[in-house]
C-alpha atoms as a PDB file:
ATOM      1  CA  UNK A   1      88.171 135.880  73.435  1.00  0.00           C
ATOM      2  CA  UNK A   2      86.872 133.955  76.492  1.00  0.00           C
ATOM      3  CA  UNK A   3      88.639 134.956  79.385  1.00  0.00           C
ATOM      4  CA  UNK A   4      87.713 131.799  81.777  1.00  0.00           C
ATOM      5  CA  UNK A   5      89.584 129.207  79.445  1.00  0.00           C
ATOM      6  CA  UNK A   6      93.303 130.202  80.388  1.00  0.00           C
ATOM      7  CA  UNK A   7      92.302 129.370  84.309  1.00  0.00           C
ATOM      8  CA  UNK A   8      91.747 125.476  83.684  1.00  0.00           C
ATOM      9  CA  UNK A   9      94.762 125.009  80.629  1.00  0.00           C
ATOM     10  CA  UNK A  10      97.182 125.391  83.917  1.00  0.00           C
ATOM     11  CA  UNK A  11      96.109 123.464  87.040  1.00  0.00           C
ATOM     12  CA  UNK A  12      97.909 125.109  89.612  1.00  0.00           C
ATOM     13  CA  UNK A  13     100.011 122.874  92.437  1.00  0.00           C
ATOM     14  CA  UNK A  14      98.013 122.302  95.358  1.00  0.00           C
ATOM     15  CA  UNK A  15      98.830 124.928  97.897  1.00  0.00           C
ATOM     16  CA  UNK A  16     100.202 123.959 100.931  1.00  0.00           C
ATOM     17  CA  UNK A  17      97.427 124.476 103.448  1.00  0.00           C
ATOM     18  CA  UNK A  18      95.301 122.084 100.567  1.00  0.00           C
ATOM     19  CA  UNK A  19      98.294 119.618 101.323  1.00  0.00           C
ATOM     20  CA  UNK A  20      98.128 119.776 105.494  1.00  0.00           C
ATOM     21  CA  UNK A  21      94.723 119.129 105.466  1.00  0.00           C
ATOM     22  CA  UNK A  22      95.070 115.854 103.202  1.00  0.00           C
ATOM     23  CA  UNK A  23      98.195 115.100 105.338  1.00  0.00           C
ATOM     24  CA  UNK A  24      95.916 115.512 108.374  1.00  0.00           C
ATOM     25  CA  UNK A  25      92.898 113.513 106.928  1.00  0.00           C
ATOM     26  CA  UNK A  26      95.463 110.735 106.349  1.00  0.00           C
ATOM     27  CA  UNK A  27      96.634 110.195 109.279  1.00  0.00           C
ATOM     28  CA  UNK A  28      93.014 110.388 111.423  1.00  0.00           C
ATOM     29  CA  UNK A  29      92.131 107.731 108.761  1.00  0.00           C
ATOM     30  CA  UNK A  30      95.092 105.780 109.579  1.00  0.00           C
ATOM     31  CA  UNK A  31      94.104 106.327 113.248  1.00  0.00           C
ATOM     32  CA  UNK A  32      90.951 104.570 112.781  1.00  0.00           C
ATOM     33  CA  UNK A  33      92.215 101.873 110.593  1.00  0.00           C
ATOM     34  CA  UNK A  34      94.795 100.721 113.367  1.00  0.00           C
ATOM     35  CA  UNK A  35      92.729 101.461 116.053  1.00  0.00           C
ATOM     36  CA  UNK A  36      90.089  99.116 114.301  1.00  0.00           C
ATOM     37  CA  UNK A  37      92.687  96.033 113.605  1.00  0.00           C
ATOM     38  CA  UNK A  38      94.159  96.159 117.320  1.00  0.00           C
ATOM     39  CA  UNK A  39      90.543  96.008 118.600  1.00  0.00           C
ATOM     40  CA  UNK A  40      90.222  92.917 116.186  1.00  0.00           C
ATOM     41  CA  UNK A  41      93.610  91.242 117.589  1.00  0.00           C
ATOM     42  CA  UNK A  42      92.678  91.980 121.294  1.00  0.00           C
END
């Protein structure tokens, strides 16, 4: 019996601090991205 197999059969659902700071990531990247195309248009 191996008792580190069980752990990776299951993935567990990201946890919700793991989601905020993908949420927050997102949306500095976003920042950049428009921040980049109105400097283009200007």
């Amino acid at each position: 019996m191996t008792t580190g197999q069980d752990d990776k059969k299951t993935p567990k659902p990201p946890s919700m601090q793991r989601k905020l700071i993908w949420l927050g990531a997102a949306l500095v990247a976003l920042y950049f991205i428009a921040d980049g195309i109105i400097g283009l248009l200007k």
